[in-house]
PDB file of N, CA and C in Angstrom:
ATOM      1  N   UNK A   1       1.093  26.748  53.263  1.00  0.00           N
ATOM      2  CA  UNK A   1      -0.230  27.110  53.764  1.00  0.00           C
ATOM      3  C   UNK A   1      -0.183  27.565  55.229  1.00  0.00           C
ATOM      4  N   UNK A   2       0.857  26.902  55.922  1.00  0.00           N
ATOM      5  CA  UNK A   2       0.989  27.147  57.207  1.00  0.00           C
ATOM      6  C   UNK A   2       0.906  28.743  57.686  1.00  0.00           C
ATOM      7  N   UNK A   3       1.895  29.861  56.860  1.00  0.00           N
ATOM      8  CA  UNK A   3       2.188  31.056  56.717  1.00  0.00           C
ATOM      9  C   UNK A   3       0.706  31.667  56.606  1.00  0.00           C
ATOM     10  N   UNK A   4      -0.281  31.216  55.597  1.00  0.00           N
ATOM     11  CA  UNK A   4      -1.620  31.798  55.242  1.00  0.00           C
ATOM     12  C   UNK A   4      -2.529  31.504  56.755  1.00  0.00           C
ATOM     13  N   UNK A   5      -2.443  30.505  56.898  1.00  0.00           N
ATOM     14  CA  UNK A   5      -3.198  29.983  57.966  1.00  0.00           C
ATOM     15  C   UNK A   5      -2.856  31.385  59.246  1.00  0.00           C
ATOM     16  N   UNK A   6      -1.486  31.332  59.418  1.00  0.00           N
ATOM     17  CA  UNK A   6      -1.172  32.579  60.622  1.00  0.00           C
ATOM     18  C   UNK A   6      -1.417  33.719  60.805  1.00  0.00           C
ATOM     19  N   UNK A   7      -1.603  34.025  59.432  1.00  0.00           N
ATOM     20  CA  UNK A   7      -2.003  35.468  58.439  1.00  0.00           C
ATOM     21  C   UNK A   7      -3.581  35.469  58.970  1.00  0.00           C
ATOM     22  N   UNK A   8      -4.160  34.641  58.320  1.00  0.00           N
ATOM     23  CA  UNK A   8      -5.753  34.535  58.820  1.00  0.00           C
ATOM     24  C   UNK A   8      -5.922  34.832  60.084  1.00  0.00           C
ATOM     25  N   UNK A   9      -5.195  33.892  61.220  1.00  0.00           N
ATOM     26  CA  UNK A   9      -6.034  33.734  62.053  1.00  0.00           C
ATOM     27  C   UNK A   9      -5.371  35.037  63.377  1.00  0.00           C
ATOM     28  N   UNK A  10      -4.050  35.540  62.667  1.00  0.00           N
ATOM     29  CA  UNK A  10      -3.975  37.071  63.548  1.00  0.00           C
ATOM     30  C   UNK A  10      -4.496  38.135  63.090  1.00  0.00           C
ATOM     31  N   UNK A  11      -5.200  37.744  62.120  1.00  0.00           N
ATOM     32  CA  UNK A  11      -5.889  39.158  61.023  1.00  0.00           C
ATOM     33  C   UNK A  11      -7.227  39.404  62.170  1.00  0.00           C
ATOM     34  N   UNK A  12      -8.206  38.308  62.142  1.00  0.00           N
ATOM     35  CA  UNK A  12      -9.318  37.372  62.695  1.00  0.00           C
ATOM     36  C   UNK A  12      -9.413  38.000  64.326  1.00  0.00           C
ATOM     37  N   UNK A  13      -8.406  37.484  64.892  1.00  0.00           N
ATOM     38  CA  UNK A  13      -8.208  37.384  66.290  1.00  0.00           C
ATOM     39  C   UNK A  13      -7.937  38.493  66.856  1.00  0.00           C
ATOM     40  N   UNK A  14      -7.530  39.893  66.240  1.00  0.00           N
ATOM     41  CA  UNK A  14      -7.187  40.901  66.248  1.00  0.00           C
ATOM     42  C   UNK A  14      -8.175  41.765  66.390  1.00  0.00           C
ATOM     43  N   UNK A  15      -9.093  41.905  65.069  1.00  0.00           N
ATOM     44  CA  UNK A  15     -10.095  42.215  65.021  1.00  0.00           C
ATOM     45  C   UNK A  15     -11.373  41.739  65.463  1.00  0.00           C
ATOM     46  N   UNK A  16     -11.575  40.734  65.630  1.00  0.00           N
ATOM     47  CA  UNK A  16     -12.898  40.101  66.064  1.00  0.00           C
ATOM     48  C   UNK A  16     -12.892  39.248  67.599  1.00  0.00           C
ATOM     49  N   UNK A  17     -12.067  39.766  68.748  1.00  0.00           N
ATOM     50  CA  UNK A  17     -12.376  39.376  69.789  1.00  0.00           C
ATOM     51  C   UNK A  17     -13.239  37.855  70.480  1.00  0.00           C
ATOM     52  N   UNK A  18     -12.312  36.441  70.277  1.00  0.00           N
ATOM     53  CA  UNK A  18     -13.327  35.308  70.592  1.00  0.00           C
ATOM     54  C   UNK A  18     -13.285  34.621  69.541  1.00  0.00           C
ATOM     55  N   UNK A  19     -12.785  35.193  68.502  1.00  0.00           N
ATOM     56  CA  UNK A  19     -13.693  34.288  67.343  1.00  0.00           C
ATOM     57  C   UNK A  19     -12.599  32.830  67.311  1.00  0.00           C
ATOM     58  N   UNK A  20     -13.146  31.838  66.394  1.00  0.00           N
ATOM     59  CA  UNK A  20     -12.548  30.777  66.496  1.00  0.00           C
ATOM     60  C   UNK A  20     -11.970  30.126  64.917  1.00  0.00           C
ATOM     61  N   UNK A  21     -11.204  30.144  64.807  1.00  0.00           N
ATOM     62  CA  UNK A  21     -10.880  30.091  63.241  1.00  0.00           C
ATOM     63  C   UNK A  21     -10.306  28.768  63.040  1.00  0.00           C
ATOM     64  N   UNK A  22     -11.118  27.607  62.644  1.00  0.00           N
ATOM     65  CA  UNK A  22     -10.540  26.484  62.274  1.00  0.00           C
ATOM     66  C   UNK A  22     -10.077  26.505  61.090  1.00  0.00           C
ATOM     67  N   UNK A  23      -9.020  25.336  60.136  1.00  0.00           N
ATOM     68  CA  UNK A  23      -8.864  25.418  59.239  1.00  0.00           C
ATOM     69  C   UNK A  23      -9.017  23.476  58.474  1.00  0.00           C
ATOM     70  N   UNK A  24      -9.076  23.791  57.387  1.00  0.00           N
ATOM     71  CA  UNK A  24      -9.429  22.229  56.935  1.00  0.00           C
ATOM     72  C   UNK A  24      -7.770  22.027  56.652  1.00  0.00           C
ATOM     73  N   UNK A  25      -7.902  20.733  57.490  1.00  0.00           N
ATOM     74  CA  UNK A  25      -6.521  19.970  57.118  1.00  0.00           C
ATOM     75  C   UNK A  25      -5.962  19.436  55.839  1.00  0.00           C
ATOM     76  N   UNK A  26      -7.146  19.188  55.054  1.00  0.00           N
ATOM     77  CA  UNK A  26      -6.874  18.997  53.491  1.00  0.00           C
ATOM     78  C   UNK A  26      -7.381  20.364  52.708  1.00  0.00           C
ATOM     79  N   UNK A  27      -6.663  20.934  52.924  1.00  0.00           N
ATOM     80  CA  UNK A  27      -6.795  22.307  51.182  1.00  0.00           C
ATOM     81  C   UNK A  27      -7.001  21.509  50.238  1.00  0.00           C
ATOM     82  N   UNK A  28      -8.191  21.987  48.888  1.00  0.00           N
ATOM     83  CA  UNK A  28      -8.013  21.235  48.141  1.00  0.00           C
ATOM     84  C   UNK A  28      -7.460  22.313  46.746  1.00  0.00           C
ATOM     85  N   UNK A  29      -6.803  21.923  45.929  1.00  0.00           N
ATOM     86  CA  UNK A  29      -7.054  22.479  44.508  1.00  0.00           C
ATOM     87  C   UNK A  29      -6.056  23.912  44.802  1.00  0.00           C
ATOM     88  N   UNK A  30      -5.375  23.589  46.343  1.00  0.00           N
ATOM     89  CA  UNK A  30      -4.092  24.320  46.632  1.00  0.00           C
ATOM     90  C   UNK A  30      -4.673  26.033  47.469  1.00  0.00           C
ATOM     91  N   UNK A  31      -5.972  25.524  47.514  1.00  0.00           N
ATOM     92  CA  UNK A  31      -6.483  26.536  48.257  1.00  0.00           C
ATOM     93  C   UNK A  31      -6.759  26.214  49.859  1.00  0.00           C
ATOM     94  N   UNK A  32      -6.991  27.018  51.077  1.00  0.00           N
ATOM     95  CA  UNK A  32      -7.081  27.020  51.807  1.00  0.00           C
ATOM     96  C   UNK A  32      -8.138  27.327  52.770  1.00  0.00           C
ATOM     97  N   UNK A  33      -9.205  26.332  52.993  1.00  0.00           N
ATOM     98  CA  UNK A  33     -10.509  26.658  53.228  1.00  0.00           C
ATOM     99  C   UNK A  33     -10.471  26.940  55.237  1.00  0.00           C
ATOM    100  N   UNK A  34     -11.581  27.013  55.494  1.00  0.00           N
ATOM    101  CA  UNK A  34     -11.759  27.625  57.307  1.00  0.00           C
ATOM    102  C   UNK A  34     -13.260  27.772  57.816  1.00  0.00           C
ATOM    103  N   UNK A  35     -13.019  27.610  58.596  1.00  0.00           N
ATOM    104  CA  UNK A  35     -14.642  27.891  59.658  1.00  0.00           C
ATOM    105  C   UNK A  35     -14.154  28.572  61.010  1.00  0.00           C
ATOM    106  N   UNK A  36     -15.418  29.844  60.559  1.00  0.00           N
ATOM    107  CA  UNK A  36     -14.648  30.906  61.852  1.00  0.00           C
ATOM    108  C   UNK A  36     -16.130  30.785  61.778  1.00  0.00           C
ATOM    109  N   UNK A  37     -16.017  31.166  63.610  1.00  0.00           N
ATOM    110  CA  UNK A  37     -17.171  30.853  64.557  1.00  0.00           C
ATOM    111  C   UNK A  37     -17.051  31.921  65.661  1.00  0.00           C
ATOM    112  N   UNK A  38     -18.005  32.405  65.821  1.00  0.00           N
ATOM    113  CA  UNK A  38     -17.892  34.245  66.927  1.00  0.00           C
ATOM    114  C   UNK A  38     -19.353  33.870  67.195  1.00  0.00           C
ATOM    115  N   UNK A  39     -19.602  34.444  68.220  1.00  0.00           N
ATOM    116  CA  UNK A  39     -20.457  34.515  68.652  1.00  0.00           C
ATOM    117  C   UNK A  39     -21.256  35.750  68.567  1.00  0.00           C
ATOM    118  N   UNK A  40     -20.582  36.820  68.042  1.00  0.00           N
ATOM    119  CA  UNK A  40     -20.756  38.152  67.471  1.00  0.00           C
ATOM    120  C   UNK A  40     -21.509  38.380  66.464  1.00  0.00           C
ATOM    121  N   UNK A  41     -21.459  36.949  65.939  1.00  0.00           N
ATOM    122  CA  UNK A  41     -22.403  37.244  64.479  1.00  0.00           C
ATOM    123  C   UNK A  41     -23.717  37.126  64.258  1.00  0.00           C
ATOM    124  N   UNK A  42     -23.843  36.439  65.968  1.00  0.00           N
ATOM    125  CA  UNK A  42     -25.500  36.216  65.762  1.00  0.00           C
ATOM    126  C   UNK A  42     -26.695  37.877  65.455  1.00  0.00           C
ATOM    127  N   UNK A  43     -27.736  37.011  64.867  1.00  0.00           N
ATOM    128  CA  UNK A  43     -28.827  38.559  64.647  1.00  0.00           C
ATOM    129  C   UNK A  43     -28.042  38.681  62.865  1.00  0.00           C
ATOM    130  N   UNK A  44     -26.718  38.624  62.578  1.00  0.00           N
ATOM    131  CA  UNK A  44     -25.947  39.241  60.987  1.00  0.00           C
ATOM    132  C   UNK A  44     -26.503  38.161  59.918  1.00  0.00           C
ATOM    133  N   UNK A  45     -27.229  38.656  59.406  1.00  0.00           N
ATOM    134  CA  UNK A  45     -27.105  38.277  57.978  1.00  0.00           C
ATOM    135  C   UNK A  45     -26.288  38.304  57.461  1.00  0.00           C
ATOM    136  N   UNK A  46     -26.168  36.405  56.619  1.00  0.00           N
ATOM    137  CA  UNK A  46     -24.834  35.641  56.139  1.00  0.00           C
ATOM    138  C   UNK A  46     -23.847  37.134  55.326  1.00  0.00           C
ATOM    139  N   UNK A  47     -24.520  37.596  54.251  1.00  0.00           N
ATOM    140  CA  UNK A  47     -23.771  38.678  53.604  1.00  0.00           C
ATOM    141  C   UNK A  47     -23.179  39.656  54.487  1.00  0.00           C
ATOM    142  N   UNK A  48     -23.567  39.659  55.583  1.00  0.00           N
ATOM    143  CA  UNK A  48     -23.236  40.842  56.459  1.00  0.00           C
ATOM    144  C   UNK A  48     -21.911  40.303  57.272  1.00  0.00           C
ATOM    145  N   UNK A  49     -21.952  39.111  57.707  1.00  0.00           N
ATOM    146  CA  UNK A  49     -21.199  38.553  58.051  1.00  0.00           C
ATOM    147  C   UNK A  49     -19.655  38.244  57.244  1.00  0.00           C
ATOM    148  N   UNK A  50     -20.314  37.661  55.835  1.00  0.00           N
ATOM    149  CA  UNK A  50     -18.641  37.983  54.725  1.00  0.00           C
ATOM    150  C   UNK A  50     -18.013  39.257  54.680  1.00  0.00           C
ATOM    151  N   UNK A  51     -18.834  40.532  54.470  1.00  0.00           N
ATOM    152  CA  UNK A  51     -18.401  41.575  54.034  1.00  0.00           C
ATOM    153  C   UNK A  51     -17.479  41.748  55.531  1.00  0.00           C
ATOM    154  N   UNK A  52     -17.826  41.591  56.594  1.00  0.00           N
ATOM    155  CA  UNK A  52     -17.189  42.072  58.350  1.00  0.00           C
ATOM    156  C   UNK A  52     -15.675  41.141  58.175  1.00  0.00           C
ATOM    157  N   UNK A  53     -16.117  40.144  57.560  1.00  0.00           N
ATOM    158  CA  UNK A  53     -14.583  39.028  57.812  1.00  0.00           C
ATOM    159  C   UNK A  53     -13.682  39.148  56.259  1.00  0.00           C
ATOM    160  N   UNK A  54     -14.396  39.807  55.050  1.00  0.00           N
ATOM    161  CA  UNK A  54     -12.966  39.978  54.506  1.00  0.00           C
ATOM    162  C   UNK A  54     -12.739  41.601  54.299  1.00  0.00           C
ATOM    163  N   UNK A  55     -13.767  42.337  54.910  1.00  0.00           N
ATOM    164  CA  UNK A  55     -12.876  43.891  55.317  1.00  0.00           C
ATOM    165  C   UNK A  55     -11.930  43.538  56.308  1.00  0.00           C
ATOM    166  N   UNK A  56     -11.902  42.949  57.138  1.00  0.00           N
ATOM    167  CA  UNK A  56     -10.525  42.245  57.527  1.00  0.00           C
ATOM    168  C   UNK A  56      -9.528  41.690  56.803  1.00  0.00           C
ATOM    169  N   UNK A  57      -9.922  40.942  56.248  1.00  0.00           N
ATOM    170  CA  UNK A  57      -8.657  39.878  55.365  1.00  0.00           C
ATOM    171  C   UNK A  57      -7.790  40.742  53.938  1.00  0.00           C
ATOM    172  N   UNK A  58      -8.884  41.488  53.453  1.00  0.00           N
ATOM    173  CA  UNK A  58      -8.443  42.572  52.409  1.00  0.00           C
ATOM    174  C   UNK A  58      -7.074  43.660  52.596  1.00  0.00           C
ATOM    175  N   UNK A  59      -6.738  44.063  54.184  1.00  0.00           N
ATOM    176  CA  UNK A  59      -5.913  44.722  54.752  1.00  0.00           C
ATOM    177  C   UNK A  59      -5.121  44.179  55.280  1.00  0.00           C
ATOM    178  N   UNK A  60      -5.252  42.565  56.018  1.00  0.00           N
ATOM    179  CA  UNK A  60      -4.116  41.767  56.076  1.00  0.00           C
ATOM    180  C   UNK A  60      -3.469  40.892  55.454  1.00  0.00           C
ATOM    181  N   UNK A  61      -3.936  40.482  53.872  1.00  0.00           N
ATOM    182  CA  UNK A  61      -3.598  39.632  53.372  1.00  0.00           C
ATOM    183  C   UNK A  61      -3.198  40.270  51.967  1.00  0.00           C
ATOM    184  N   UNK A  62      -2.109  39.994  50.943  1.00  0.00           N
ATOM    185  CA  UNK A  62      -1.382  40.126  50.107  1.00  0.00           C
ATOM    186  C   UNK A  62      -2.429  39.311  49.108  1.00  0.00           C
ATOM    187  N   UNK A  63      -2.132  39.863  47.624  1.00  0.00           N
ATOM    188  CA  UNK A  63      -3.292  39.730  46.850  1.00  0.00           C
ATOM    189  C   UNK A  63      -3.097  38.241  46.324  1.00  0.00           C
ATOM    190  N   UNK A  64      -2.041  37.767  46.259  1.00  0.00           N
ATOM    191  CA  UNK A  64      -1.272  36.256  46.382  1.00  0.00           C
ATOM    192  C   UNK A  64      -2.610  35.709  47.702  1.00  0.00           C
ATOM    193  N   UNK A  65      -2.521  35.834  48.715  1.00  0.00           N
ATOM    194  CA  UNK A  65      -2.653  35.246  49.988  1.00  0.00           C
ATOM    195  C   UNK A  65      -4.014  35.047  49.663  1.00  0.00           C
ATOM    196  N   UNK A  66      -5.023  36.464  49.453  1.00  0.00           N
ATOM    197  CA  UNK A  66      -6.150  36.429  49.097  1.00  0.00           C
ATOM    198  C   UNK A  66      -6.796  35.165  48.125  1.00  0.00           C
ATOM    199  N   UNK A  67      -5.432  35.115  47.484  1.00  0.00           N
ATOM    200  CA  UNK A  67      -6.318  34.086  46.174  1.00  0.00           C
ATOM    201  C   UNK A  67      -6.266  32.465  46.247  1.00  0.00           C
ATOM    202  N   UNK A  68      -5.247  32.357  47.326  1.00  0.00           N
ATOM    203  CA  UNK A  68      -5.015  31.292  48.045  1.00  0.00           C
ATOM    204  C   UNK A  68      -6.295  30.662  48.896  1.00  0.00           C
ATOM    205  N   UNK A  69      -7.125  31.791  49.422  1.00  0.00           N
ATOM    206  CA  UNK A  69      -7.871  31.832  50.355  1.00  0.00           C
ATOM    207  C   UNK A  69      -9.234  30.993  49.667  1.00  0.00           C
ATOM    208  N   UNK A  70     -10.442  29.877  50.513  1.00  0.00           N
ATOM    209  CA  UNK A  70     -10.574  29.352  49.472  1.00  0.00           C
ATOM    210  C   UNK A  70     -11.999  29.607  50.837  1.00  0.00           C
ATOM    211  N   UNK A  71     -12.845  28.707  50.319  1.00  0.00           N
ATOM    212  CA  UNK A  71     -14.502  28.816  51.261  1.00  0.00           C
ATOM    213  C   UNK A  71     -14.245  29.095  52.784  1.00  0.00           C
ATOM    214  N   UNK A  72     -14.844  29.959  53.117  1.00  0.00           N
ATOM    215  CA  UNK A  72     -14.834  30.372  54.752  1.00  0.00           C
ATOM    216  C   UNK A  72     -16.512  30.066  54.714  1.00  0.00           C
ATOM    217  N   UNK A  73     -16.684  29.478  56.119  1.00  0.00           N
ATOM    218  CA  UNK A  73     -17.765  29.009  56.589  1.00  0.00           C
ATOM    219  C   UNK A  73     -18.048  30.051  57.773  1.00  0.00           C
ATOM    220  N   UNK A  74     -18.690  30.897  57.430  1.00  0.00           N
ATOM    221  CA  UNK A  74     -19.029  31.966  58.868  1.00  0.00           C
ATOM    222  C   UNK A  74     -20.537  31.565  59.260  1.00  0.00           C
ATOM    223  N   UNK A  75     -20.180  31.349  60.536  1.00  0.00           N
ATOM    224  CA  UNK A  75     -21.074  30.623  62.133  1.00  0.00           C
ATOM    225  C   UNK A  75     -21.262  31.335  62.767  1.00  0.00           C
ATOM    226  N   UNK A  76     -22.080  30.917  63.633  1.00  0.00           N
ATOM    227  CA  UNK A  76     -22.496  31.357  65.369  1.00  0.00           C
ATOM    228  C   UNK A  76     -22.128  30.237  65.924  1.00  0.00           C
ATOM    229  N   UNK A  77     -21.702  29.831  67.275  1.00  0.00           N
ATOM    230  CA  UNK A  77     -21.592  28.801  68.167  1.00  0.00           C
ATOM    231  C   UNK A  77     -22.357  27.744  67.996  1.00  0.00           C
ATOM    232  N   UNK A  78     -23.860  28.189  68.111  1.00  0.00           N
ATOM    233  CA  UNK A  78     -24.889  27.360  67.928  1.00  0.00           C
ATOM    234  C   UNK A  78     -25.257  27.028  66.649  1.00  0.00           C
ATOM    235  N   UNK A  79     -24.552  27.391  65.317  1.00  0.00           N
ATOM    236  CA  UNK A  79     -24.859  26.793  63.981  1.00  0.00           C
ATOM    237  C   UNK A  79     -23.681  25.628  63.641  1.00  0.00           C
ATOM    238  N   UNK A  80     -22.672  26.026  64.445  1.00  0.00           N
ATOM    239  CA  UNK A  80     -21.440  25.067  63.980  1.00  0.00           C
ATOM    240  C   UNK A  80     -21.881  23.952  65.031  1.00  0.00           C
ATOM    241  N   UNK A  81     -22.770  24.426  66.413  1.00  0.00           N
ATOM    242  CA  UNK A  81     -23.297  23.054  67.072  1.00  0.00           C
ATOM    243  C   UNK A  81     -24.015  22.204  66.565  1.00  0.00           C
ATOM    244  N   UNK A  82     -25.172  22.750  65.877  1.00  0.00           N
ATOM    245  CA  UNK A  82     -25.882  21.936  65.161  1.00  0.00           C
ATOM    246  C   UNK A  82     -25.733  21.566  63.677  1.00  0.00           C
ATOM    247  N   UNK A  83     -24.222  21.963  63.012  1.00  0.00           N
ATOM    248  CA  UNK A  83     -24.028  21.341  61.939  1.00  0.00           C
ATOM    249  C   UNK A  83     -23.311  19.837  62.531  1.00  0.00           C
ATOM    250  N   UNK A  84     -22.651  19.810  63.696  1.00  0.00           N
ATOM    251  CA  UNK A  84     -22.134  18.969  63.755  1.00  0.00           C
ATOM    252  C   UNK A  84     -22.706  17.771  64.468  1.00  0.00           C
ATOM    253  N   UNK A  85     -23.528  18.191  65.031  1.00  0.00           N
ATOM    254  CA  UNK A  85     -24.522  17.224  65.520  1.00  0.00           C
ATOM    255  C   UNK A  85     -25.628  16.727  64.352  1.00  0.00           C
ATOM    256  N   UNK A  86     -25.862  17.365  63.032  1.00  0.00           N
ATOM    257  CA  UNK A  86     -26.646  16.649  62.328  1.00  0.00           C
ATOM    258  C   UNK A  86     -25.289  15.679  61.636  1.00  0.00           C
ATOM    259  N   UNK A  87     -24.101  16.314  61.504  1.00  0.00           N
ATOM    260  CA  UNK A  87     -23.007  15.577  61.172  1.00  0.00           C
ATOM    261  C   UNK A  87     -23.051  13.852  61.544  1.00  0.00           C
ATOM    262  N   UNK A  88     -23.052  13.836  62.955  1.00  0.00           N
ATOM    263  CA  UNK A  88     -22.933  13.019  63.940  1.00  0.00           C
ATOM    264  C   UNK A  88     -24.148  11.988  63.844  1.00  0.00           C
ATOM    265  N   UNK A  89     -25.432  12.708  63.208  1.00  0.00           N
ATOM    266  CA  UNK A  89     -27.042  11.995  63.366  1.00  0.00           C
ATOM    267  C   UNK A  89     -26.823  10.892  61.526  1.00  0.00           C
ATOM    268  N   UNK A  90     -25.837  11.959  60.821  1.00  0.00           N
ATOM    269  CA  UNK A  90     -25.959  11.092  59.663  1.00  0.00           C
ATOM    270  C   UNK A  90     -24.884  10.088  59.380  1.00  0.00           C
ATOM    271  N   UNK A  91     -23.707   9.913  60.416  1.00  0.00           N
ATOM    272  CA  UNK A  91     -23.110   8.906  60.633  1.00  0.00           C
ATOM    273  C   UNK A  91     -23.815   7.716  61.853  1.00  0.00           C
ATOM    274  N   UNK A  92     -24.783   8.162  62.146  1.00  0.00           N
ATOM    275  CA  UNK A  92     -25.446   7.225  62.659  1.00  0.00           C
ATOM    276  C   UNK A  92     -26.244   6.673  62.122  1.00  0.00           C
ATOM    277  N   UNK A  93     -27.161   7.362  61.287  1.00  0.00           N
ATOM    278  CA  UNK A  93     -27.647   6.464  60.234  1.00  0.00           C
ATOM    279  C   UNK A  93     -27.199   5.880  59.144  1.00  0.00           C
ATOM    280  N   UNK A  94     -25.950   6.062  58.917  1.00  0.00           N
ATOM    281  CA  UNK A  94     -25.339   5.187  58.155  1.00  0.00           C
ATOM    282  C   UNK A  94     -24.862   3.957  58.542  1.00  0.00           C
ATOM    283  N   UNK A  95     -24.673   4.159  60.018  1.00  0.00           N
ATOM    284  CA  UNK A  95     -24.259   3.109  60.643  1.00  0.00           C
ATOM    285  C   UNK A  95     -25.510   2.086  60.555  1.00  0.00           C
ATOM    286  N   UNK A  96     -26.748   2.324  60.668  1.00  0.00           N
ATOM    287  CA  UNK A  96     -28.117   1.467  61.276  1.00  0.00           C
ATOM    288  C   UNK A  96     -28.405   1.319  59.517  1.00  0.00           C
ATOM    289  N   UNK A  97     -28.161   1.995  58.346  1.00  0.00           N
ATOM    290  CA  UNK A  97     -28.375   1.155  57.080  1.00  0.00           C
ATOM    291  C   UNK A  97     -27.739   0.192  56.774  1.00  0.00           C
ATOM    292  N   UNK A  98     -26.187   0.123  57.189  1.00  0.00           N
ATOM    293  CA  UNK A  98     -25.041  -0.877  56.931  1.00  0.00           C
ATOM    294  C   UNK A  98     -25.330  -2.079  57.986  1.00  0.00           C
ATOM    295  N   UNK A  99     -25.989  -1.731  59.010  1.00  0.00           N
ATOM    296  CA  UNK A  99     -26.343  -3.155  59.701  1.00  0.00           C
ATOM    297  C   UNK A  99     -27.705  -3.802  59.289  1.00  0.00           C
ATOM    298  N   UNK A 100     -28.431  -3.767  58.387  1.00  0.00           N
ATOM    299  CA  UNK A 100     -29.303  -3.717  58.054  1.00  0.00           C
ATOM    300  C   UNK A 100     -29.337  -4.930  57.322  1.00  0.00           C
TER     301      UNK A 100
END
């Protein structure tokens, strides 16, 4: 996965100036999932946004690589902020039910 992961994120970084391409440490089901985050995308509608990131990936990635390739999460700064902060709000309330 390591190889796919490099593939992605010089495909990404090449073309999209800034962007931030995490990857999930557990692939599941042998696929290889990611959250890329640009700040470029704000104003794009979600569809507008897939079609921009795999007309990229389509030209750098081998049809093997492609199929490897598993959920991409495309963000703005401020959506991956506030996913992770509601992240953060619902481990806190889990915390205040379990003391309960």
């Amino acid at each position: 996965m390591e190889e796919l992961e490099t593939a992605i994120a010089r495909a990404l970084t090449a073309a999209l100036p800034g962007v931030d391409v995490r990857f999930d440490p557990y692939p599941g089901y042998g696929k290889l999932h990611a959250i890329i985050v640009w700040d470029r995308f704000e104003q794009q509608l979600m569809m507008d946004r897939h079609k921009q990131v795999w007309s990229v990936l389509k030209l750098a990635l081998t049809d093997e690589q492609r199929h490897k390739t598993g959920f991409l999460v495309i963000v703005t700064p401020t959506e991956i902020d506030a996913m992770q902060e509601a992240s953060l709000m619902d481990e806190a309330m889990d915390g205040i039910k379990g003391a309960a």
